[in-house]
N, C-alpha and C. Protein backbone atom coordinates (compact mmCIF):
# COMPACT_ATOMS: atom_id res chain seq x y z
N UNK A 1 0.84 -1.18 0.00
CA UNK A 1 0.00 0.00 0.00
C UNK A 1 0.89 1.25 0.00
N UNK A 2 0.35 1.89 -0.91
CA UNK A 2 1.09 3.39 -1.31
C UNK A 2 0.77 4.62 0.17
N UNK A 3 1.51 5.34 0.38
CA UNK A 3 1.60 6.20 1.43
C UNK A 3 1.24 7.53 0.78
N UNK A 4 0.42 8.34 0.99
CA UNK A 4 0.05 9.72 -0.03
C UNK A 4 0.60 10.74 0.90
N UNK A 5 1.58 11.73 0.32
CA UNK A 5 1.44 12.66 1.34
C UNK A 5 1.61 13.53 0.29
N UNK A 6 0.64 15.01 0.24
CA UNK A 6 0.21 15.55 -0.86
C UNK A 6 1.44 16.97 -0.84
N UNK A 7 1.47 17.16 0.70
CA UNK A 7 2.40 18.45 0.22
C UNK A 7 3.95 17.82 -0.08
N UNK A 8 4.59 17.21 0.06
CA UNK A 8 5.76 16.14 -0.77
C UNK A 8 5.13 15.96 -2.32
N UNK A 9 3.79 15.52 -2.37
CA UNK A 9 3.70 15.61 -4.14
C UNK A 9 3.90 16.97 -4.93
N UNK A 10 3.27 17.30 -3.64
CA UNK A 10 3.03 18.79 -4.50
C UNK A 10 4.38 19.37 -4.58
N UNK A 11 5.44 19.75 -3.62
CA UNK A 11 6.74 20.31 -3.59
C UNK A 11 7.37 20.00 -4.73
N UNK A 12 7.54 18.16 -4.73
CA UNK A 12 8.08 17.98 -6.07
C UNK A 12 7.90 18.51 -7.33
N UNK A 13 6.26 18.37 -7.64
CA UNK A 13 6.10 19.03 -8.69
C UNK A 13 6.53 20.48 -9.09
N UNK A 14 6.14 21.12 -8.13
CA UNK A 14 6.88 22.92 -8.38
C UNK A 14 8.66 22.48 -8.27
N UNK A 15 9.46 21.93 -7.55
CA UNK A 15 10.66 21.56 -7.93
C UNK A 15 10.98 21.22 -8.82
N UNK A 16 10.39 20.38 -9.91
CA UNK A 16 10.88 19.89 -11.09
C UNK A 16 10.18 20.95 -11.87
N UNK A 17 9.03 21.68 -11.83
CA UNK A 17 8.50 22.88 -13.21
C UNK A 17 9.45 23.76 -12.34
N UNK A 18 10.12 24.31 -11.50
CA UNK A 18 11.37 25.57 -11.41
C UNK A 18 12.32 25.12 -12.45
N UNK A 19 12.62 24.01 -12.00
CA UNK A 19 14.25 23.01 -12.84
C UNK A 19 14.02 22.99 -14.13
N UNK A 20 12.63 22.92 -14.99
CA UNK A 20 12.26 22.95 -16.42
C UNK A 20 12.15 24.12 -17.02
N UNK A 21 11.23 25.32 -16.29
CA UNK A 21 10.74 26.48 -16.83
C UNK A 21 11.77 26.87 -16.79
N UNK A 22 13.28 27.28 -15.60
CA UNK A 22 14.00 27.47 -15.85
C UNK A 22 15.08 27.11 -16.84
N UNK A 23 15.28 25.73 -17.77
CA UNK A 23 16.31 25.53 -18.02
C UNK A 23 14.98 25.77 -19.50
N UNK A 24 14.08 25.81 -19.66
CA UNK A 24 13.56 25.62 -21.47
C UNK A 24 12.56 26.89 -21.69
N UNK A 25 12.04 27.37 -20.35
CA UNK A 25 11.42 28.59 -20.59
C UNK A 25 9.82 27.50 -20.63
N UNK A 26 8.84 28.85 -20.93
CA UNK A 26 7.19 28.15 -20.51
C UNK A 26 6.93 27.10 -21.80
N UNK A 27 7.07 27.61 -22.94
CA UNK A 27 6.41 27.07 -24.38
C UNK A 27 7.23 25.67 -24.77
N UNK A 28 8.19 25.42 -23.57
CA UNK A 28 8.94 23.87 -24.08
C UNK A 28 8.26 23.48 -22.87
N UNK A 29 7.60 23.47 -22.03
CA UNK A 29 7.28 22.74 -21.11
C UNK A 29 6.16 22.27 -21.10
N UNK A 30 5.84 20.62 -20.90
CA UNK A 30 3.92 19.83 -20.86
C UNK A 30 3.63 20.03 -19.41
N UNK A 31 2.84 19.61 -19.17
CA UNK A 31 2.28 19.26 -17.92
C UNK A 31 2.83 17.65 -17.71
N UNK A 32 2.40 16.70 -18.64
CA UNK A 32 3.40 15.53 -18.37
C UNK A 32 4.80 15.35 -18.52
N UNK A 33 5.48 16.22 -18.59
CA UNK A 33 7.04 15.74 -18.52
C UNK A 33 7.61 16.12 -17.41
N UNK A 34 6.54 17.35 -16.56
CA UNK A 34 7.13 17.78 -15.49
C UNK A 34 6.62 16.58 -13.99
N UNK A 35 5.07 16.38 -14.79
CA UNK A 35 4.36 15.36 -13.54
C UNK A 35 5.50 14.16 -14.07
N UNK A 36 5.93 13.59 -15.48
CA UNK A 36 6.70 12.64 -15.58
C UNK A 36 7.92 12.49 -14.71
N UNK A 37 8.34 13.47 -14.19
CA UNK A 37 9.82 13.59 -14.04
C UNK A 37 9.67 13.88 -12.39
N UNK A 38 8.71 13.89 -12.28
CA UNK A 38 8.72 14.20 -10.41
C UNK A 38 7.78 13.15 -10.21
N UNK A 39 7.48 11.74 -11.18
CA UNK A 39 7.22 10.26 -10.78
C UNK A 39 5.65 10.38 -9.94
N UNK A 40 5.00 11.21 -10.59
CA UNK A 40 3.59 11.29 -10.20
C UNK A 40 2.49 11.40 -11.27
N UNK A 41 1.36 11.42 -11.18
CA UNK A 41 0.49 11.09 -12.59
C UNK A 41 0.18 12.62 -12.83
N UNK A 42 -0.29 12.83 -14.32
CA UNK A 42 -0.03 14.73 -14.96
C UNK A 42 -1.45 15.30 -14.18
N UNK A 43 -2.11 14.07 -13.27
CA UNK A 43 -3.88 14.84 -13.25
C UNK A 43 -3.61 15.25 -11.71
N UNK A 44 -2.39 15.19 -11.30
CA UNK A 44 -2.07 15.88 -10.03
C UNK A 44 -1.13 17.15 -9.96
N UNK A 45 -0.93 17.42 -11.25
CA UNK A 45 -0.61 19.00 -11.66
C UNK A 45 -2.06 20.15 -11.34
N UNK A 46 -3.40 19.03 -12.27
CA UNK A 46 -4.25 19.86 -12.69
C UNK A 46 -5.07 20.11 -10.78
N UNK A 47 -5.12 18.83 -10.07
CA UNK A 47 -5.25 18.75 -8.96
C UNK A 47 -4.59 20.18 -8.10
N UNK A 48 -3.39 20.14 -7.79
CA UNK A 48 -2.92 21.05 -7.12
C UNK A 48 -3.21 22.24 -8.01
N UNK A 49 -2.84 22.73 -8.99
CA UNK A 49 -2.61 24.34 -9.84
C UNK A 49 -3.54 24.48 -10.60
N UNK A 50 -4.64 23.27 -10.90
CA UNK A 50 -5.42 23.83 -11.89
C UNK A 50 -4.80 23.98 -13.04
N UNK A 51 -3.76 23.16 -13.66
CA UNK A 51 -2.73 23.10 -15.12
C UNK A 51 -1.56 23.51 -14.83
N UNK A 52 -0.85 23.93 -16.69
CA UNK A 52 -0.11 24.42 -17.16
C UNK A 52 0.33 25.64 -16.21
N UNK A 53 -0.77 27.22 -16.18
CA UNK A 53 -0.74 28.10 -15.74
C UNK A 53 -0.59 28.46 -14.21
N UNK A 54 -1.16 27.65 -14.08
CA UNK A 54 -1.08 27.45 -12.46
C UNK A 54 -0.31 26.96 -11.82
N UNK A 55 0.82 26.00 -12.25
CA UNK A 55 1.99 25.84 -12.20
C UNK A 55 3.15 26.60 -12.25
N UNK A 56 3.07 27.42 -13.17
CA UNK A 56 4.27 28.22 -13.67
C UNK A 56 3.89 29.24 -12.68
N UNK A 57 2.55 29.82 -12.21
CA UNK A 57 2.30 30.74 -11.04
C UNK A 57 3.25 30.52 -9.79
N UNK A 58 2.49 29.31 -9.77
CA UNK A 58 3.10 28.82 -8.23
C UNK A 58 4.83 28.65 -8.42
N UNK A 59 5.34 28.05 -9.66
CA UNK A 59 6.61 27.84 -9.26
C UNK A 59 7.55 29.31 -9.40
N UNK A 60 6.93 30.19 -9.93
CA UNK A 60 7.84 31.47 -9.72
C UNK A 60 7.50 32.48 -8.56
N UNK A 61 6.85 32.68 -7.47
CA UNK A 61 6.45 32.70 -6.44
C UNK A 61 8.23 33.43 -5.85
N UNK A 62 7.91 34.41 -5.70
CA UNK A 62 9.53 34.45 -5.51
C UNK A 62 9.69 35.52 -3.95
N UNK A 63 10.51 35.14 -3.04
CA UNK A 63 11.08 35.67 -2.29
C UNK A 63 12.33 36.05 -1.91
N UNK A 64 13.00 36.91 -1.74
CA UNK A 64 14.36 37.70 -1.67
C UNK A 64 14.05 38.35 -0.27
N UNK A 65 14.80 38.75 0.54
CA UNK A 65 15.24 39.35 1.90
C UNK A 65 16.08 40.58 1.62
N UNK A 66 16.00 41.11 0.13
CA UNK A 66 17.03 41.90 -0.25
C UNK A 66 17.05 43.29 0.82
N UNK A 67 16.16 43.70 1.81
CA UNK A 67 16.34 45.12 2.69
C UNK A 67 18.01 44.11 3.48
N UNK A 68 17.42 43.24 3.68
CA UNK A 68 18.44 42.76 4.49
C UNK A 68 19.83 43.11 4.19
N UNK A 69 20.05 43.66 3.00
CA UNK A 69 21.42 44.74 2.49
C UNK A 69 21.61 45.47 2.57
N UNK A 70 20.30 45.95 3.29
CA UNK A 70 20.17 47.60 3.33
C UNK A 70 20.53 48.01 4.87
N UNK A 71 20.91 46.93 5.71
CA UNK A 71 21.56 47.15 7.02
C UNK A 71 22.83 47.58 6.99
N UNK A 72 23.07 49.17 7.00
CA UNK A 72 24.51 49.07 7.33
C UNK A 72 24.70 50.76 6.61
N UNK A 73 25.83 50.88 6.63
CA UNK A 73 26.39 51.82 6.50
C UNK A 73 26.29 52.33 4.22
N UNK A 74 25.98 53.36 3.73
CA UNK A 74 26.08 53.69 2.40
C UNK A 74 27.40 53.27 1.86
N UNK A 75 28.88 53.62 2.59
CA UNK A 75 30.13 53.11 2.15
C UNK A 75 30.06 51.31 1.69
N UNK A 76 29.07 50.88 2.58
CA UNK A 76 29.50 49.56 1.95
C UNK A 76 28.37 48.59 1.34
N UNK A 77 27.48 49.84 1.37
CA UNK A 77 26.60 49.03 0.11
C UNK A 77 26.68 48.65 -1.17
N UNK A 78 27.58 48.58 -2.16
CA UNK A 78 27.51 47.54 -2.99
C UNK A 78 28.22 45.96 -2.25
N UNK A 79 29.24 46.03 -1.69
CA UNK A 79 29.71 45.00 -1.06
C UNK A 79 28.09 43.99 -0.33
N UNK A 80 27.37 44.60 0.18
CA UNK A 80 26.54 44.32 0.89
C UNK A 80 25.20 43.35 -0.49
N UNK A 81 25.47 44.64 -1.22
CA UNK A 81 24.37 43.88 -2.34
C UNK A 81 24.72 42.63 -3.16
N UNK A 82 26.05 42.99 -3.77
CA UNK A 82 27.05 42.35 -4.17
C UNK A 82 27.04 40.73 -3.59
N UNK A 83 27.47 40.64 -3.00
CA UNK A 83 27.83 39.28 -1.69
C UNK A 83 25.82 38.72 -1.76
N UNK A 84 24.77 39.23 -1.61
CA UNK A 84 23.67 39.10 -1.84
C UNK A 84 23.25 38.21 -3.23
N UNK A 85 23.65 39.15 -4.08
CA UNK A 85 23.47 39.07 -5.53
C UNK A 85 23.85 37.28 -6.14
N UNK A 86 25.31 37.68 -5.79
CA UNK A 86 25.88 36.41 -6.23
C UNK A 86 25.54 35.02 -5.21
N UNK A 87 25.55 35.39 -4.36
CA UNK A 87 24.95 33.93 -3.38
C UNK A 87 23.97 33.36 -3.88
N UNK A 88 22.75 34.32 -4.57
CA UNK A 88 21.80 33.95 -4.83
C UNK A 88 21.56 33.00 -6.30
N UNK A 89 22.57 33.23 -6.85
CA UNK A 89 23.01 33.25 -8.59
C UNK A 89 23.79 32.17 -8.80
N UNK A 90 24.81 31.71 -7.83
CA UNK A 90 25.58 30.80 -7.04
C UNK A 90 24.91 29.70 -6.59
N UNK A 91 23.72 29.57 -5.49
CA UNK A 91 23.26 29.15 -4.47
C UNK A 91 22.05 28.01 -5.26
N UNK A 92 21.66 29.32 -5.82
CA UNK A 92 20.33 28.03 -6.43
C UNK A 92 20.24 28.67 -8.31
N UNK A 93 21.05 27.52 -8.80
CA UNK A 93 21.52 28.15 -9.90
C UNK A 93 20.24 27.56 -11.34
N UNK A 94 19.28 26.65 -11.15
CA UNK A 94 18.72 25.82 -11.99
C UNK A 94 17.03 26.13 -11.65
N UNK A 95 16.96 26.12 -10.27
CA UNK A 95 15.27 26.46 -9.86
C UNK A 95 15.09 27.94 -9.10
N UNK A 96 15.75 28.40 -9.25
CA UNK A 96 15.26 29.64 -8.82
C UNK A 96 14.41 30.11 -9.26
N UNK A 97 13.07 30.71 -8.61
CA UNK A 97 11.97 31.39 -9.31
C UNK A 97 12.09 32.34 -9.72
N UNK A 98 12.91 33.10 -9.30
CA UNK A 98 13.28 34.44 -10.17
C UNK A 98 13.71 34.37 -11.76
N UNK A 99 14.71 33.44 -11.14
CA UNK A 99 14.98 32.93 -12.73
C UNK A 99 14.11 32.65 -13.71
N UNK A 100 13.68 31.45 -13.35
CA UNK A 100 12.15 31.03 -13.88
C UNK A 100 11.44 32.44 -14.36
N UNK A 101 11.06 32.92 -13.69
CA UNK A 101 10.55 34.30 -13.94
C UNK A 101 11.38 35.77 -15.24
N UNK A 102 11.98 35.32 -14.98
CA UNK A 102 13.49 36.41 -15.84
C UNK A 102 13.50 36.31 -17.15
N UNK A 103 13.23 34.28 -17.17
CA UNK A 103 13.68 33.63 -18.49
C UNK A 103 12.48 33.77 -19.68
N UNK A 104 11.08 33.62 -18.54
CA UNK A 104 9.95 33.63 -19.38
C UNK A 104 9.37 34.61 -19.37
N UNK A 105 10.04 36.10 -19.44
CA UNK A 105 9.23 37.12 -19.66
C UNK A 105 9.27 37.57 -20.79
N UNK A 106 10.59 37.34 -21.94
CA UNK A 106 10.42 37.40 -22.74
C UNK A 106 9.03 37.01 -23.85
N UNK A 107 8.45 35.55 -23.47
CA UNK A 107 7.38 34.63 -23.87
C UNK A 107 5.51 34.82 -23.19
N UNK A 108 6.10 35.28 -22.19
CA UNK A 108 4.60 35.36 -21.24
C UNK A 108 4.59 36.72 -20.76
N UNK A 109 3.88 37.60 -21.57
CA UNK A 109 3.05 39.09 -20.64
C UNK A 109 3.38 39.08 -19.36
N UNK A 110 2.67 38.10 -18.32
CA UNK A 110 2.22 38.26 -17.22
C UNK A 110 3.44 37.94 -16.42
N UNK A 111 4.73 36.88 -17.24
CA UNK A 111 6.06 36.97 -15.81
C UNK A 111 6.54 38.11 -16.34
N UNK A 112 6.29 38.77 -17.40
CA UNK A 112 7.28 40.43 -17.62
C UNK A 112 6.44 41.39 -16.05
N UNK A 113 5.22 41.04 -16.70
CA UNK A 113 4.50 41.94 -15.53
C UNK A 113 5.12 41.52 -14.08
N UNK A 114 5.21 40.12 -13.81
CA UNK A 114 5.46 40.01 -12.40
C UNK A 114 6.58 40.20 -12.23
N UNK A 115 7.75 40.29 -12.96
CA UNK A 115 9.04 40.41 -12.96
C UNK A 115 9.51 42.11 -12.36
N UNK A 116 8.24 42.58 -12.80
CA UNK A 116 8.43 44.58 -13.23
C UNK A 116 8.20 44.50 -12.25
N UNK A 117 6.70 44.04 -11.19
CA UNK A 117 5.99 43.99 -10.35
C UNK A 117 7.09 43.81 -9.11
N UNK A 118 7.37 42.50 -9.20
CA UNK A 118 8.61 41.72 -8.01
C UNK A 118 9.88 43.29 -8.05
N UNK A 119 10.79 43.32 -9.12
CA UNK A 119 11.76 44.21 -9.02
C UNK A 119 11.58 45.82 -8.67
N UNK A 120 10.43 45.98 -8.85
CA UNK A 120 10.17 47.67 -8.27
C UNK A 120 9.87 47.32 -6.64
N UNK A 121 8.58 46.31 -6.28
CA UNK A 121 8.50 46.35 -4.88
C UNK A 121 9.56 45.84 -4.05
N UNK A 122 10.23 45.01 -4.65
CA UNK A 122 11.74 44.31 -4.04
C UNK A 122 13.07 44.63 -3.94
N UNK A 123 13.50 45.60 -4.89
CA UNK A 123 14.37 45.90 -5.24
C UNK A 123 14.61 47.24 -5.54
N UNK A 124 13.87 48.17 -6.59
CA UNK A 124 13.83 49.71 -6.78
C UNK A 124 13.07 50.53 -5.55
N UNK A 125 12.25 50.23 -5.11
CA UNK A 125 11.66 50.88 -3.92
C UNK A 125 12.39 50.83 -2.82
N UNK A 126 12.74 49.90 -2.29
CA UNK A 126 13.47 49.61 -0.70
C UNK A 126 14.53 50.15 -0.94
N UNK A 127 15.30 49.63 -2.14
CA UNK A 127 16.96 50.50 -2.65
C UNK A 127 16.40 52.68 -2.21
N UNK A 128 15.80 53.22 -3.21
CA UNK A 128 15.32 54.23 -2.91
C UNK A 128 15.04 54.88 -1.75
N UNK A 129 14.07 54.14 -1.11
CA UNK A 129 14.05 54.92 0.36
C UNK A 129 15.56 54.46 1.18
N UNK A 130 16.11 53.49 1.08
CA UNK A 130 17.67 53.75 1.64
C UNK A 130 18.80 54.82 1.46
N UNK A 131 18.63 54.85 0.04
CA UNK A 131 19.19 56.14 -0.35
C UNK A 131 18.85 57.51 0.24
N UNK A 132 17.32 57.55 0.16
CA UNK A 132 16.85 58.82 0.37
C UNK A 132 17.04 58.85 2.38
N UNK A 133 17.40 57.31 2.70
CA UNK A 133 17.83 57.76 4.90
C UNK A 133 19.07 57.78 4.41
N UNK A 134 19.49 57.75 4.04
CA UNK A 134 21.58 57.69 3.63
C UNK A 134 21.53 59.42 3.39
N UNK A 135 20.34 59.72 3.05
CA UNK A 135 21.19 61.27 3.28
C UNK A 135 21.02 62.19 1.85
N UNK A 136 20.68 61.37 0.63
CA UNK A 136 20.03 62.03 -0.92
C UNK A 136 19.00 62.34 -1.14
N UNK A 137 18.77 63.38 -1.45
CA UNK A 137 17.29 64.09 -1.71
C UNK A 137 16.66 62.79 -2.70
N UNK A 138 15.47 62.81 -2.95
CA UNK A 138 14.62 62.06 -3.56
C UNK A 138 15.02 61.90 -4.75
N UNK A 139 15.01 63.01 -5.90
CA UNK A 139 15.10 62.94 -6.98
C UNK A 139 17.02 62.01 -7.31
N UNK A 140 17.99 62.22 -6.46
CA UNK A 140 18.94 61.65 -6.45
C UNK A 140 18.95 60.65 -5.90
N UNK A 141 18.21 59.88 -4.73
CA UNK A 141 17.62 58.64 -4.11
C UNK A 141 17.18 57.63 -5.44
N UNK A 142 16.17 58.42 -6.48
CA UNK A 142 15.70 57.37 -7.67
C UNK A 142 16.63 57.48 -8.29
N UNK A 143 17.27 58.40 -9.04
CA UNK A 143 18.16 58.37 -10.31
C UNK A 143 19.11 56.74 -10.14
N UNK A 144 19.77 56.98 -8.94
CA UNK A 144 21.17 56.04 -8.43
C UNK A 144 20.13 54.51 -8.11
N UNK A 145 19.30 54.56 -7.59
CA UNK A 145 18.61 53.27 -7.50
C UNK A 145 17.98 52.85 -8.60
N UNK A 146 17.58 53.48 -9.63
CA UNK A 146 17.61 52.80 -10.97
C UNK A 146 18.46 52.67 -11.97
N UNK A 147 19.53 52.93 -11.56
CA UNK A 147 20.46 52.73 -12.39
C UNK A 147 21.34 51.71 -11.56
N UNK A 148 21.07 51.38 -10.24
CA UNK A 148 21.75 50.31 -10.00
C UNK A 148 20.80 48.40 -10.13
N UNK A 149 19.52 49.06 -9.92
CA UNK A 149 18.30 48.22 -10.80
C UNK A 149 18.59 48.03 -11.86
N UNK A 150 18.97 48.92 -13.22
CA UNK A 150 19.11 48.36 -14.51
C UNK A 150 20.57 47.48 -14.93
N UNK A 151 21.72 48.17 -13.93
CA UNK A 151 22.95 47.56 -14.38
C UNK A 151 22.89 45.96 -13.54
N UNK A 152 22.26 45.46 -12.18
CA UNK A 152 21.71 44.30 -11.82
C UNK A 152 21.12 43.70 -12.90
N UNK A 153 20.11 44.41 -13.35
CA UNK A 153 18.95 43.06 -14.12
C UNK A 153 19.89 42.84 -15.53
N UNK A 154 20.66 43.92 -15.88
CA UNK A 154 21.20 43.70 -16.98
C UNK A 154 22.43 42.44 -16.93
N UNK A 155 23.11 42.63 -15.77
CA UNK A 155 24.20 41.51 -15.71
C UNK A 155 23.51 40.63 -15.13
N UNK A 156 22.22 40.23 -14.43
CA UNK A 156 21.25 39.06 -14.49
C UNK A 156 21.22 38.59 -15.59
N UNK A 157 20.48 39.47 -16.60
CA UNK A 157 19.98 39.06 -18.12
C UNK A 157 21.35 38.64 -18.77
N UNK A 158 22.46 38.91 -18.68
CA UNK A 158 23.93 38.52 -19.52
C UNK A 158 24.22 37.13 -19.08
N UNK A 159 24.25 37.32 -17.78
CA UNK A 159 24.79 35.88 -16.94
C UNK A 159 23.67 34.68 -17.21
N UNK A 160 22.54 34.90 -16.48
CA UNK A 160 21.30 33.88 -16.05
C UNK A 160 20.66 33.46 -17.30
N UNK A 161 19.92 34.83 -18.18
CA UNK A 161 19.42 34.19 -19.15
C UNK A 161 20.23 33.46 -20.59
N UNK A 162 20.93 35.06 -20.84
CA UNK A 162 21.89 34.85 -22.42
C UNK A 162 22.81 33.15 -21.74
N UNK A 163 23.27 33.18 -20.78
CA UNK A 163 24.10 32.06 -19.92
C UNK A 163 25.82 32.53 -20.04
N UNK A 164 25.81 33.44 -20.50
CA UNK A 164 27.39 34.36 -20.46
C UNK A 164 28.03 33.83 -19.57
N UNK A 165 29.62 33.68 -18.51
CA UNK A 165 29.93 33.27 -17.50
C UNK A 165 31.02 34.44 -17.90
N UNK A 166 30.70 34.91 -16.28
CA UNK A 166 31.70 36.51 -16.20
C UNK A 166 32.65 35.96 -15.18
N UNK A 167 32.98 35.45 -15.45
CA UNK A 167 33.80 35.02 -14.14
C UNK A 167 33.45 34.37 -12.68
N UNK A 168 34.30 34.19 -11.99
CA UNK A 168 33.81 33.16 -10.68
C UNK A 168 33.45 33.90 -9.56
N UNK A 169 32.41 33.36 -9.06
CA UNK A 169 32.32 33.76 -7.94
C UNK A 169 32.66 35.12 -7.07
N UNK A 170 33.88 34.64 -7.22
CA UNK A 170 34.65 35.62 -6.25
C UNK A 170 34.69 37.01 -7.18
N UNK A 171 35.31 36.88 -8.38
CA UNK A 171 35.62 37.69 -9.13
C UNK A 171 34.24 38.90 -9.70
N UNK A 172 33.57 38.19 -9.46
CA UNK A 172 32.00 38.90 -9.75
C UNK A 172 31.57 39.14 -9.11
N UNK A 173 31.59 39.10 -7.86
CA UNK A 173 31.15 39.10 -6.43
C UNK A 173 32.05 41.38 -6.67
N UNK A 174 33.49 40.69 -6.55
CA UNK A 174 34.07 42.29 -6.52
C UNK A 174 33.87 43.09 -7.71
N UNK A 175 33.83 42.72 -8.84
CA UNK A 175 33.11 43.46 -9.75
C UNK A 175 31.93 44.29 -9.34
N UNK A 176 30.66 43.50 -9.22
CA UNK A 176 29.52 44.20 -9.01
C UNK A 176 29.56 44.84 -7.50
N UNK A 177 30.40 44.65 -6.93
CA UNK A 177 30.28 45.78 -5.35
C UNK A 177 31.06 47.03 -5.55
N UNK A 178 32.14 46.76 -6.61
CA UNK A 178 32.68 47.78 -6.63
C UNK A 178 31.92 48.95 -8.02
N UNK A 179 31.00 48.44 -9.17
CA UNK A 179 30.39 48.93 -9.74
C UNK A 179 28.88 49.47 -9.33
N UNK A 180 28.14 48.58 -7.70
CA UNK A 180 27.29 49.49 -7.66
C UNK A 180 27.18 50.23 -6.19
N UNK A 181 28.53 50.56 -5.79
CA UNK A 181 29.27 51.17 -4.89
C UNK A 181 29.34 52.70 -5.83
N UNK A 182 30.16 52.76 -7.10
CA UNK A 182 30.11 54.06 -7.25
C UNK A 182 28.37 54.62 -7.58
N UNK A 183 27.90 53.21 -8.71
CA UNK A 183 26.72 54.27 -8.70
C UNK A 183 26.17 54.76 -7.31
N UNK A 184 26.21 53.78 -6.75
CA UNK A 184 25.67 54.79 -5.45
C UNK A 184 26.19 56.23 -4.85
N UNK A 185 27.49 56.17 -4.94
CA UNK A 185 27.54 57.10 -4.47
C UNK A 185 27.61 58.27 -5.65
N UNK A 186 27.31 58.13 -6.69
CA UNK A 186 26.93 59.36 -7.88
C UNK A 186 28.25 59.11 -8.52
């Protein structure tokens, strides 16, 4: 006798559609190759997510702690973001939902939308009001936080999606602290 335990089915499944959407994007992916590959039947995709769509919802679902960079002193905020950035890029390099999310916005409206959505409330906003307690009037608070937003998503988009490799770890790690160290500071 088989043992059911639904949130283990279910985990798997969003584990293996992160590991797919990420590595082929939405329009290479079935509903059975992902239920195939996480060894469960495809009518327990439609079970949990309600399909295709409801899948790719749930598996890009994305959380970041990124204020958590924002502890500390303006001198050493790119180091701070930096060391962030790459852990994350590093850490979970195949299912990340962001990724997932990054890869298929090109293909799907709605992860561009959630992508815009996720990176302004996650990332351009919290960056901004840090700037603007660090001591920069507003209009210089946005300028420097979107331009350290675009040069991020851009060496995201070089590295993660195009699959570019800028170097290791380490080496990219000091790159991007020391590049969004000056933007910050103008």
């Amino acid at each position: 006798m088989t043992v059911r335990n639904a949130a283990a089915t279910r985990e798997r499944l969003l584990t293996e559609a992160r590991r797919q959407f990420a590595q082929h994007g939405y329009g290479a992916i079935t509903v059975k190759g992902v239920a195939d590959a996480a060894g469960v039947s495809p009518n327990l995709v439609t079970r949990y997510f309600g399909g295709k769509d409801g899948l790719f919802l749930a598996a890009t679902q994305v959380e970041i702690p990124v204020v958590d960079s924002f502890d500390g002193e303006l001198a050493t905020l790119g180091a701070r973001l930096a060391a962030s950035i790459v852990q994350r890029w590093f850490g979970l390099p195949g299912d990340d939902p962001l990724l997932v999310l990054h890869r298929a916005s090109g293909e799907r409206p709605e992860a561009a939308e959630a992508l815009a959505t996720f990176l302004d409330t996650n990332s351009l906003e919290p960056l901004q009001r840090y700037l603007s307690e660090s001591g920069l009037d507003d209009t210089d608070a946005r300028s420097r936080a979107a331009a350290i937003d675009a040069f991020v998503l851009g060496v995201s988009t070089r590295r993660r999606v195009l699959r570019q490799e800028l170097g290791d770890a380490t080496q990219l790690e000091s790159w991007l602290a020391a590049t969004i160290q000056r933007l910050a500071n103008g």
